[in-house]
Protein backbone atom coordinates (compact mmCIF):
# COMPACT_ATOMS: atom_id res chain seq x y z
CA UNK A 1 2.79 -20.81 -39.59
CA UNK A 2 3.79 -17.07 -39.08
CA UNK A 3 6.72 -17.05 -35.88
CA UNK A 4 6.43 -14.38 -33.83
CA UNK A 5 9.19 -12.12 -35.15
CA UNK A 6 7.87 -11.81 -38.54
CA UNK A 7 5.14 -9.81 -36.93
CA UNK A 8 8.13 -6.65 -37.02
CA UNK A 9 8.25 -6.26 -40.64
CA UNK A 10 5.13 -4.81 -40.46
CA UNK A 11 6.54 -2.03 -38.43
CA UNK A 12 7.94 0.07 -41.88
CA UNK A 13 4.70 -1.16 -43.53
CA UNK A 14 2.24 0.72 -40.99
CA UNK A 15 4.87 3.50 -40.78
CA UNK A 16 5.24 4.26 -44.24
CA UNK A 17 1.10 3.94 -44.92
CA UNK A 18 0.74 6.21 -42.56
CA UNK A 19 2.70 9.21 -44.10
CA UNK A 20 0.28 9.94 -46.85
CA UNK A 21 -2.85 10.66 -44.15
CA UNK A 22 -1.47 12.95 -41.82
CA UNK A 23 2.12 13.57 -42.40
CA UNK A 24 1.72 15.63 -46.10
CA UNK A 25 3.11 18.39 -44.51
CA UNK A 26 5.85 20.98 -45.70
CA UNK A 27 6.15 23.74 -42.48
CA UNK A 28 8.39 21.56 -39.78
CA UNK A 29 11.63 21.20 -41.07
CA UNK A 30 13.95 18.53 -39.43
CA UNK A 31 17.57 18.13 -39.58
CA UNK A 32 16.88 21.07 -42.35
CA UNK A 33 14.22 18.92 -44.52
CA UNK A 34 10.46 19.04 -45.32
CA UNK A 35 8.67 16.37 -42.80
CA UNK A 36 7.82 14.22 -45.58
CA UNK A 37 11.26 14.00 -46.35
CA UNK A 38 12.39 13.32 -43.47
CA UNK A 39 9.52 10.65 -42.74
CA UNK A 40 10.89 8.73 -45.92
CA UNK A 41 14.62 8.80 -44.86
CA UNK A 42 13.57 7.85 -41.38
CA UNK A 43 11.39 4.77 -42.76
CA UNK A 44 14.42 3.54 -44.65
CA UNK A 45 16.33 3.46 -41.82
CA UNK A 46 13.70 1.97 -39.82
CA UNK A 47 13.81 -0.54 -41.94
CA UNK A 48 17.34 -1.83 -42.05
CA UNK A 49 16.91 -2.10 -38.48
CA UNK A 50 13.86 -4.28 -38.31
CA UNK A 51 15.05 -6.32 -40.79
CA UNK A 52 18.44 -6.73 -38.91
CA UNK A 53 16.76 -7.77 -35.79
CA UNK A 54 14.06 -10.21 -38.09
CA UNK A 55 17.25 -11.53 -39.41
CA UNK A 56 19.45 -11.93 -36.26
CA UNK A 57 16.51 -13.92 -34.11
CA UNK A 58 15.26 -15.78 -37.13
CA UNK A 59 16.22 -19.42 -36.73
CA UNK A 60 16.52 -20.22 -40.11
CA UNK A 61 19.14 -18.22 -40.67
CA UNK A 62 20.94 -19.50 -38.12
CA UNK A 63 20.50 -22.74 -39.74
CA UNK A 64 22.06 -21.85 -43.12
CA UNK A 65 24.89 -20.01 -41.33
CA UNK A 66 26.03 -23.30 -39.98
């Protein structure tokens, strides 16, 4: 059975899916890159976060730690 916090890894999942429908765009430049670059650095980092929280409430880690 799926817990409850596993449900956050498919935060990047939906967030990098969704770059290819509406965010192919060049024009608004953040931090001084393209938006698609941008959305792809952002996801990465989005990632190492979720995964830090899945990993810091997940009870079997906990358990190995020990």
């Amino acid at each position: 059975m799926m817990k409850k916090i596993y449900v956050l890894a498919f935060i990047p999942i939906l967030f990098l899916l969704g770059i290819p429908i509406w965010g192919n765009k060049v024009t608004p430049y953040i931090l001084g890159l393209p938006f698609f670059i941008f959305w792809i650095c952002f996801s990465v980092i989005l990632t190492a976060v979720t995964l830090s929280i899945i990993y810091k409430f997940d009870p079997v880690a906990k358990e190995e730690q020990e």
